[in-house]
C-alpha atoms as a PDB file:
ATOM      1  CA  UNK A   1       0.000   0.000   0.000  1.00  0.00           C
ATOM      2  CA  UNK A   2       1.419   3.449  -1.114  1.00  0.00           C
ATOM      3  CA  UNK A   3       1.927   6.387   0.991  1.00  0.00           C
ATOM      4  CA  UNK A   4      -1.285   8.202  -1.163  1.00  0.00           C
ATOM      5  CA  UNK A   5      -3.713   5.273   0.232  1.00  0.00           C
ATOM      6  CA  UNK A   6      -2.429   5.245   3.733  1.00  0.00           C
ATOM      7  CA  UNK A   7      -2.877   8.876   4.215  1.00  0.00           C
ATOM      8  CA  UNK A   8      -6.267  10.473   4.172  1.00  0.00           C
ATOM      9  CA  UNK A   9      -6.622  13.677   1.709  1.00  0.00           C
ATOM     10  CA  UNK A  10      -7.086  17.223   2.973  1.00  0.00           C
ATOM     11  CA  UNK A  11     -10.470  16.979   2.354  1.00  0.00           C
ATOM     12  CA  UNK A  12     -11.358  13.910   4.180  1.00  0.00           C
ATOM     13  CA  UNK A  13      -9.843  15.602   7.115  1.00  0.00           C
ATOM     14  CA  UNK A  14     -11.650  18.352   6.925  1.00  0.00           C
ATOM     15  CA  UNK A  15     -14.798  16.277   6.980  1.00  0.00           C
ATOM     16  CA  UNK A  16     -14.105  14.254   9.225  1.00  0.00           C
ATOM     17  CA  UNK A  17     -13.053  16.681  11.436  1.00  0.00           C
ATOM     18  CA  UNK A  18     -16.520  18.539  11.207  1.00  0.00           C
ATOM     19  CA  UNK A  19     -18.106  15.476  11.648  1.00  0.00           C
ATOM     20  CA  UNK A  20     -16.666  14.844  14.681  1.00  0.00           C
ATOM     21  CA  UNK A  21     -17.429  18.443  15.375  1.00  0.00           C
ATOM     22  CA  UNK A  22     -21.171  18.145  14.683  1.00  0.00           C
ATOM     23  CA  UNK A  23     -21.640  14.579  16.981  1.00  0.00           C
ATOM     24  CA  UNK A  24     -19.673  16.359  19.876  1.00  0.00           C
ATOM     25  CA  UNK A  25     -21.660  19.705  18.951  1.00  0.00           C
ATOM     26  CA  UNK A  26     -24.789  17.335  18.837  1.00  0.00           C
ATOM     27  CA  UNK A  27     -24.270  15.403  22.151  1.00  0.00           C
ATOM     28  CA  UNK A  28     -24.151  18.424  24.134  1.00  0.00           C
ATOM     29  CA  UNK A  29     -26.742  19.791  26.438  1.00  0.00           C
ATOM     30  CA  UNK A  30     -27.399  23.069  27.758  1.00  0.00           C
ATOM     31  CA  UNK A  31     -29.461  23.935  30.780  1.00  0.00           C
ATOM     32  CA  UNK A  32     -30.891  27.351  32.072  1.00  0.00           C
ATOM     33  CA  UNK A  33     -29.125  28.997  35.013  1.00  0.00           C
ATOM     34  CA  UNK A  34     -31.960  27.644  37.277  1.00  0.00           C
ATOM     35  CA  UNK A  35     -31.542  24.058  35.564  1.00  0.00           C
ATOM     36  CA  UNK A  36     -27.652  24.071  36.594  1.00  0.00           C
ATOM     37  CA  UNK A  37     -28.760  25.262  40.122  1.00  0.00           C
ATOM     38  CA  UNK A  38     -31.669  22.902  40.390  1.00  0.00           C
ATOM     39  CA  UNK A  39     -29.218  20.262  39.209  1.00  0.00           C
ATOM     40  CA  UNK A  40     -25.752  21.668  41.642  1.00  0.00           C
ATOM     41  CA  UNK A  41     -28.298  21.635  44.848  1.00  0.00           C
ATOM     42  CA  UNK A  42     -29.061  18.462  44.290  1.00  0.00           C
ATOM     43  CA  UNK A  43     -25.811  17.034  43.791  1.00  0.00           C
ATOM     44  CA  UNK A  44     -24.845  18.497  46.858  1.00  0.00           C
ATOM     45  CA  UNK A  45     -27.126  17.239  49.010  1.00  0.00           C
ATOM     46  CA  UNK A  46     -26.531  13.963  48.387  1.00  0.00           C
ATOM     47  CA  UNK A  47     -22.638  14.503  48.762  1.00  0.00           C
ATOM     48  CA  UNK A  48     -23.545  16.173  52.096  1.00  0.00           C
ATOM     49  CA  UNK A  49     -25.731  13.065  53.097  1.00  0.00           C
ATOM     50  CA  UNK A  50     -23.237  10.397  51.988  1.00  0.00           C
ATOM     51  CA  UNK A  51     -20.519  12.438  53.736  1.00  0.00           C
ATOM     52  CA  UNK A  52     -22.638  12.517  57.051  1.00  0.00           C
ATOM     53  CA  UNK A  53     -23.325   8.988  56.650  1.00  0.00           C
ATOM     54  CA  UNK A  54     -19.428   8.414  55.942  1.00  0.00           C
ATOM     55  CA  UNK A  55     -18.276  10.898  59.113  1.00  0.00           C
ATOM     56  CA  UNK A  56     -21.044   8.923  61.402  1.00  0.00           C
ATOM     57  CA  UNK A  57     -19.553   5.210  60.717  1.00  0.00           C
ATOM     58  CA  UNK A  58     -15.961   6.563  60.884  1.00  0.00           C
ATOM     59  CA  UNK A  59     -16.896   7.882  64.332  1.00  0.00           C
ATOM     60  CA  UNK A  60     -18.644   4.581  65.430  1.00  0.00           C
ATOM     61  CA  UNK A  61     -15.332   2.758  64.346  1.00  0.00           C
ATOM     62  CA  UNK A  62     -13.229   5.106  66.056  1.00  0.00           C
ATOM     63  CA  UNK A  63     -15.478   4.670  69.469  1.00  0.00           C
ATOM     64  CA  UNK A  64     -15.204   0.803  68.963  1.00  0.00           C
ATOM     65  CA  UNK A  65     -11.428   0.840  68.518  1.00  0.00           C
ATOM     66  CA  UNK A  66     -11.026   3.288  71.389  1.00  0.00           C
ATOM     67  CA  UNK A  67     -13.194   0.918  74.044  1.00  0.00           C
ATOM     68  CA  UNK A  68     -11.212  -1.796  72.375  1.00  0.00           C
ATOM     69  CA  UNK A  69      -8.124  -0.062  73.545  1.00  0.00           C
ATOM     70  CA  UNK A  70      -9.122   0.432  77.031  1.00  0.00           C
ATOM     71  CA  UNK A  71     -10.360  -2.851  77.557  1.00  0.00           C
ATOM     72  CA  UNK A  72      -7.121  -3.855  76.753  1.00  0.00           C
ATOM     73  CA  UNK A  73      -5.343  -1.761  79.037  1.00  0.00           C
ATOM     74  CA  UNK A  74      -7.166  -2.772  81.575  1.00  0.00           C
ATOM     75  CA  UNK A  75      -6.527  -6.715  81.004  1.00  0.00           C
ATOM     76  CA  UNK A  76      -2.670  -5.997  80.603  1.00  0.00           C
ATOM     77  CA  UNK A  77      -3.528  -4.243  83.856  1.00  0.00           C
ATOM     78  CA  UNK A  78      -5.061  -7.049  86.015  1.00  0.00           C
ATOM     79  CA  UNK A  79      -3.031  -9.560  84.288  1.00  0.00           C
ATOM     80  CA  UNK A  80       0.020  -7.720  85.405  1.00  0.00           C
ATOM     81  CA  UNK A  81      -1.217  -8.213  88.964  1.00  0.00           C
ATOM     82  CA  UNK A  82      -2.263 -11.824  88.449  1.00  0.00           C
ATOM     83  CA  UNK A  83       0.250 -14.503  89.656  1.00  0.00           C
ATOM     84  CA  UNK A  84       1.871 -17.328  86.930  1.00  0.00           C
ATOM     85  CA  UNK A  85      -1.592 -19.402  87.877  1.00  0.00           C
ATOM     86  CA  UNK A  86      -4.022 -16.787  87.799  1.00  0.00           C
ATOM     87  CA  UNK A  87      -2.691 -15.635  84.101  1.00  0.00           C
ATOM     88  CA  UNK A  88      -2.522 -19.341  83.015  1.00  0.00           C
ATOM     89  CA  UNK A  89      -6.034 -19.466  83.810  1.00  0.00           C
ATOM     90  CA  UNK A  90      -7.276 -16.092  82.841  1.00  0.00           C
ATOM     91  CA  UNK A  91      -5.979 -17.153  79.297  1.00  0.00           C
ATOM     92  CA  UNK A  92      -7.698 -20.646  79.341  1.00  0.00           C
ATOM     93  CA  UNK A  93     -11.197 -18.903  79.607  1.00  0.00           C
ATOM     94  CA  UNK A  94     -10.234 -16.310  77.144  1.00  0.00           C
ATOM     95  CA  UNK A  95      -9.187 -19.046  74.759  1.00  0.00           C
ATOM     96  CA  UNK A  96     -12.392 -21.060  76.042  1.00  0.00           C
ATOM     97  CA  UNK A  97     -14.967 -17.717  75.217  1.00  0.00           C
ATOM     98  CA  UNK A  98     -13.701 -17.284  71.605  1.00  0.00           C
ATOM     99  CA  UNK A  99     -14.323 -20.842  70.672  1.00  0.00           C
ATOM    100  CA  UNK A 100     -17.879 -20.289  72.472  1.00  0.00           C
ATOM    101  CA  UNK A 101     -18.721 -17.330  70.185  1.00  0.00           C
ATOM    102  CA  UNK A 102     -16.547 -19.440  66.980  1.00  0.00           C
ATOM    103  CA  UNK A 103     -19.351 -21.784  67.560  1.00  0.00           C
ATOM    104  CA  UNK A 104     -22.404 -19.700  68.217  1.00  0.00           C
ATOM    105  CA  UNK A 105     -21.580 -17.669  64.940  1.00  0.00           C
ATOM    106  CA  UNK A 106     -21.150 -20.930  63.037  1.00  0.00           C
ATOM    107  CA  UNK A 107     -24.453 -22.080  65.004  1.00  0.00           C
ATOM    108  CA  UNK A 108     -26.075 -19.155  63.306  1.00  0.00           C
ATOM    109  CA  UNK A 109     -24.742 -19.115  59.767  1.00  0.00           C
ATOM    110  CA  UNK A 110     -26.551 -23.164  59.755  1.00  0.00           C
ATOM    111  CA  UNK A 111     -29.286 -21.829  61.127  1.00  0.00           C
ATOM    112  CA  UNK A 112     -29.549 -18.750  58.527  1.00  0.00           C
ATOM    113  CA  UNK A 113     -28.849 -21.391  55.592  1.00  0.00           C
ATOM    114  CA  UNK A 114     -31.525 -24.015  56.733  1.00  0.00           C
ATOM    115  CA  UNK A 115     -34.012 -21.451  56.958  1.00  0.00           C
ATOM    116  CA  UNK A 116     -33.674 -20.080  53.556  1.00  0.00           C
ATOM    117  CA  UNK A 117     -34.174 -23.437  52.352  1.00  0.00           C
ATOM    118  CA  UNK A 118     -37.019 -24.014  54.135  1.00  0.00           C
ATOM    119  CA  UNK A 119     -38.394 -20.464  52.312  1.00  0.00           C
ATOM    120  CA  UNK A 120     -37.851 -21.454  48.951  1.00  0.00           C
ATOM    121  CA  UNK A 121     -39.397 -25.323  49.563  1.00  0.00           C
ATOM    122  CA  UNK A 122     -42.282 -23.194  50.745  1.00  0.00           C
ATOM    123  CA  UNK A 123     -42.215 -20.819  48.146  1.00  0.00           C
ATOM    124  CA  UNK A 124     -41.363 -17.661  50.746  1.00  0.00           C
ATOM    125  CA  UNK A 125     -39.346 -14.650  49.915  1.00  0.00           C
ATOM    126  CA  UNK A 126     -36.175 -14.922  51.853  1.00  0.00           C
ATOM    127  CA  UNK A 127     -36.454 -11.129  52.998  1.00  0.00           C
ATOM    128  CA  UNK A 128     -38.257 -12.661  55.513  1.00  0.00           C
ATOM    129  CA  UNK A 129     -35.959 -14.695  57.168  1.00  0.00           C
ATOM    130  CA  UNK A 130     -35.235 -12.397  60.295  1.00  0.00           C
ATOM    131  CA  UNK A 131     -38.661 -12.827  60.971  1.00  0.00           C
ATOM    132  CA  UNK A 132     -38.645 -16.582  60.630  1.00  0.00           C
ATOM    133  CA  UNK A 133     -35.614 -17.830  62.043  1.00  0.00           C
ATOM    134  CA  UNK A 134     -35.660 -19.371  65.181  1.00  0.00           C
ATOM    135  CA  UNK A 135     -33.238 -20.565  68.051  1.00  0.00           C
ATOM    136  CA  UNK A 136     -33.357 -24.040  66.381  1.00  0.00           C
ATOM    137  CA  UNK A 137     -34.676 -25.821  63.324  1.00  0.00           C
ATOM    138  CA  UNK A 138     -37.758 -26.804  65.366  1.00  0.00           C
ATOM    139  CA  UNK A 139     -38.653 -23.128  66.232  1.00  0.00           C
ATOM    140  CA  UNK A 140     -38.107 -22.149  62.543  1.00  0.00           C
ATOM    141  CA  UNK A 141     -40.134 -24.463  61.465  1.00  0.00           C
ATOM    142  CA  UNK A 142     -43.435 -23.670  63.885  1.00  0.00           C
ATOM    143  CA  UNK A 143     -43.017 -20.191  62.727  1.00  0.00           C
ATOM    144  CA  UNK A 144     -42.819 -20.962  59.130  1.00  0.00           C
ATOM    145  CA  UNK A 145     -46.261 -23.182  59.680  1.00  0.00           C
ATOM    146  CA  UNK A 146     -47.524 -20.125  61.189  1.00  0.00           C
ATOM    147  CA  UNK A 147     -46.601 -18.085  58.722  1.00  0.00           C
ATOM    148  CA  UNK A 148     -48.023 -20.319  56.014  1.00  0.00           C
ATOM    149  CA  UNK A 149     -51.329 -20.364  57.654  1.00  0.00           C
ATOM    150  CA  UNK A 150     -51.546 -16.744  57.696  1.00  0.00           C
ATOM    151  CA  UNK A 151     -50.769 -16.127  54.219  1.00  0.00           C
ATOM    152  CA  UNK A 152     -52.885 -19.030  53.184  1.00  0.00           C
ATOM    153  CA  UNK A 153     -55.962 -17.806  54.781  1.00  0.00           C
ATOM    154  CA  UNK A 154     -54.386 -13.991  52.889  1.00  0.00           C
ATOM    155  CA  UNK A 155     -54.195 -15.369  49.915  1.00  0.00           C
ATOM    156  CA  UNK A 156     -57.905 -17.104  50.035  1.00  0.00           C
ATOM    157  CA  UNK A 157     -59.248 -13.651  51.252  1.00  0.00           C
ATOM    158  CA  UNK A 158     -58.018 -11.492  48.265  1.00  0.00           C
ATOM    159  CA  UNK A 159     -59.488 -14.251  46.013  1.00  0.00           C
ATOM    160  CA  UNK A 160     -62.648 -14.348  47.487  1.00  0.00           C
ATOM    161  CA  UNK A 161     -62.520 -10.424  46.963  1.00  0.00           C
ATOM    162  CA  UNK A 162     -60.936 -10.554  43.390  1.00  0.00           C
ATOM    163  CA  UNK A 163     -63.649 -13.037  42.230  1.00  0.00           C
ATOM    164  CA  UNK A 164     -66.515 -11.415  44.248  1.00  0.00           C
ATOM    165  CA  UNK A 165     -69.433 -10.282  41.935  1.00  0.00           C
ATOM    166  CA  UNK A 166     -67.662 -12.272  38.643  1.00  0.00           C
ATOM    167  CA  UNK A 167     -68.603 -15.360  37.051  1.00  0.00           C
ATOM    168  CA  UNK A 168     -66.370 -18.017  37.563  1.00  0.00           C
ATOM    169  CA  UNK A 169     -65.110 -20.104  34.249  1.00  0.00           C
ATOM    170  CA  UNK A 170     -66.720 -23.517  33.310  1.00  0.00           C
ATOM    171  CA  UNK A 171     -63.835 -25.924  33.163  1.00  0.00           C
ATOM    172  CA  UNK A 172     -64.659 -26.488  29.433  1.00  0.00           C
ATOM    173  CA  UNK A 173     -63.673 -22.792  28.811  1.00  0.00           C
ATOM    174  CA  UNK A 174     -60.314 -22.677  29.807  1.00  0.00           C
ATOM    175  CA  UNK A 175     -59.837 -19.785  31.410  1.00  0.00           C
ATOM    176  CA  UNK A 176     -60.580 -17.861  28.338  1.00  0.00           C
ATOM    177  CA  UNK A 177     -59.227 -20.178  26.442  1.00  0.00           C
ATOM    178  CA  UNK A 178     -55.821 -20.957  28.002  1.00  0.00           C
ATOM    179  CA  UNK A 179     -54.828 -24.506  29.309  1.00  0.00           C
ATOM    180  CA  UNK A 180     -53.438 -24.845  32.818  1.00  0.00           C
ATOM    181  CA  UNK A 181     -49.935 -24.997  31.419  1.00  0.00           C
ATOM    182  CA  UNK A 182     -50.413 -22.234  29.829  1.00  0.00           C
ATOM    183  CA  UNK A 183     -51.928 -20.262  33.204  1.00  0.00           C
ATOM    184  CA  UNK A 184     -49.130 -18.854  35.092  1.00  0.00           C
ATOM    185  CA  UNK A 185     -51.401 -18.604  37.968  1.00  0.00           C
ATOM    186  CA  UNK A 186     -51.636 -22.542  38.041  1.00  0.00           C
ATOM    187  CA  UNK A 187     -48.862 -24.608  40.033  1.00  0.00           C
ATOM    188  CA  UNK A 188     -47.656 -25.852  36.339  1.00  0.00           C
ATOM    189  CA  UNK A 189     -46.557 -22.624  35.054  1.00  0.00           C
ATOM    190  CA  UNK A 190     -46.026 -20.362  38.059  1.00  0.00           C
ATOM    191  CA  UNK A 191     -44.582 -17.012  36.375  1.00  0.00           C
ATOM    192  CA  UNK A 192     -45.328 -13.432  38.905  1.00  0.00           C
ATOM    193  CA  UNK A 193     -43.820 -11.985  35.940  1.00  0.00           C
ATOM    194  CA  UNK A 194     -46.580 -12.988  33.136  1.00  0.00           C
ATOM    195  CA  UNK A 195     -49.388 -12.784  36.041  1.00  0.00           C
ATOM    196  CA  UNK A 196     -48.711  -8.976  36.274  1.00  0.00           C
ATOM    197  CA  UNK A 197     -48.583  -8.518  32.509  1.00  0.00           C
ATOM    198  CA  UNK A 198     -51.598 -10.390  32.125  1.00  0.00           C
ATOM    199  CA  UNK A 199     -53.240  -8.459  34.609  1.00  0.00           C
ATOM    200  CA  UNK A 200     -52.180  -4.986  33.699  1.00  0.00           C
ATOM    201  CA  UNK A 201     -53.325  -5.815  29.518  1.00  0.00           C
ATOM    202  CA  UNK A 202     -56.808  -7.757  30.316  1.00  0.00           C
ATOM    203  CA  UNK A 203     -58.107  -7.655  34.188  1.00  0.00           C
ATOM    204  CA  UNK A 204     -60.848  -9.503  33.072  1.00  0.00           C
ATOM    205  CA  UNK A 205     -58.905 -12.513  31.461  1.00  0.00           C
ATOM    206  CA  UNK A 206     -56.856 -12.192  34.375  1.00  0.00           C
ATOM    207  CA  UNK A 207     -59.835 -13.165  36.963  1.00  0.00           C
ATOM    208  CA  UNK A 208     -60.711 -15.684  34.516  1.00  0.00           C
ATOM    209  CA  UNK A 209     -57.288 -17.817  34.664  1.00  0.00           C
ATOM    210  CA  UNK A 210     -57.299 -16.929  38.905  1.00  0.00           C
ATOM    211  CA  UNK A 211     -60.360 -18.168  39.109  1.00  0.00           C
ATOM    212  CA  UNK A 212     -59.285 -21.720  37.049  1.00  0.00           C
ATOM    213  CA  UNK A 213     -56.457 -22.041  38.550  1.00  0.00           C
ATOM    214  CA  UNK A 214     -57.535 -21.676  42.093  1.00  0.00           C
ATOM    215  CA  UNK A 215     -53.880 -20.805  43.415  1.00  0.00           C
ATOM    216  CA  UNK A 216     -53.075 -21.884  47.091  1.00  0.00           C
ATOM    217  CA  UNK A 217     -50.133 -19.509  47.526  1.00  0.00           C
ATOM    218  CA  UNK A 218     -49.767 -15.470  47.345  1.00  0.00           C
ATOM    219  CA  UNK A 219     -50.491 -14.469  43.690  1.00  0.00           C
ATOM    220  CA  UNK A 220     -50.178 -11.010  41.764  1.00  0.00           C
ATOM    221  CA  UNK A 221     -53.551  -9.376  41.858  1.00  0.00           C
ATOM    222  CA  UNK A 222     -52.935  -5.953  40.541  1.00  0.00           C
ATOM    223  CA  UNK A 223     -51.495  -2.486  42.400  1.00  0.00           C
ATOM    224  CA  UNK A 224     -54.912  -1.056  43.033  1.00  0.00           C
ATOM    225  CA  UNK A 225     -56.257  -4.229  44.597  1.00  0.00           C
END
């Protein structure tokens, strides 16, 4: 390739160069004075809030490291007093406490994993595992029953509202004309996602498919219900 081919003409630089020109020109935008202020106060409160929030940890650290500190003055400080015995068995329950809390923490994170899977077999958000978990499996469990039976007896509530006043479907019909695979209010083919799309197109088709499927668990039925 020649030195003519490899180098782009005046002229091709000169349009490309207002090209570029007109796209940077182009992607620029311009606000009113009371835009750019709108827009500057803004910004700046939430730099001052995520500065406060910043300042207030770095201060609750601080505190923590300073009691930490003392405390350990104050060991060094009736350890130093302590005869060889004493120390030897100061240390023993120190070393005895931290495998107590190793253990409880460990105890915990079990506790936290068993629970979630106990939500999703029961088809529960696991936002609401702090209210759920208990001391022990047992105790989780009697609150998830609990639990169950309370949105279970929900659940029927807002259907007997939903469907109050409508006609429920024949079986022959469907469900306007969909098959319980094809309902993703029925246990087959689950899907929140489709239920709220349904809903928010054709409310009517919607109570339709509820009211075929006859869903035993928490269900979308629309903001404004």
């Amino acid at each position: 390739m020649n030195d003519d081919q490899q180098q782009p003409t005046p002229q091709q630089s000169e349009g490309q160069n207002e090209q570029q020109g007109n796209q940077e020109q182009g992607s620029k935008v311009d606000f009113t004075p009371e835009q750019q202020t709108a827009i500057d106060n803004m910004i700046a409160e939430k730099v001052a809030k995520e500065r406060q929030k910043a300042e207030a940890k770095a201060q609750e650290a601080a505190q923590k490291a300073e009691q930490a500190k003392q405390d350990a003055i104050k060991k060094a400080e009736e350890r130093a007093k302590m005869t060889a015995e004493e120390r030897a068995k100061a240390e023993r329950e120190d070393q005895q406490k931290a495998i107590k809390e190793q253990q409880a923490e460990l105890n915990r994170q079990m506790r936290e994993f068993s629970t979630k899977n106990m939500l999703l077999d029961k088809g529960i958000s696991v936002d609401l595992l702090p209210l759920v978990m208990g001391a022990d499996d047992d105790e989780t469990s009697q609150r998830l029953d609990l639990l169950k039976k309370y949105r279970d007896k929900e659940v029927q509530a807002a259907t007997e509202k939903l469907m109050s006043g409508k006609k429920a479907p024949s079986a022959g019909n469907g469900g306007a004309g969909v098959s319980m695979h094809d309902n993703p209010w029925s246990d087959q083919a689950w899907n929140m996602t489709k239920q709220q799309e349904i809903f928010t197109t054709d409310p009517e088709k919607a109570r339709q498919m509820i009211a075929q499927a006859q869903p035993k668990r928490a269900f979308y039925i629309g903001m404004n219900n």
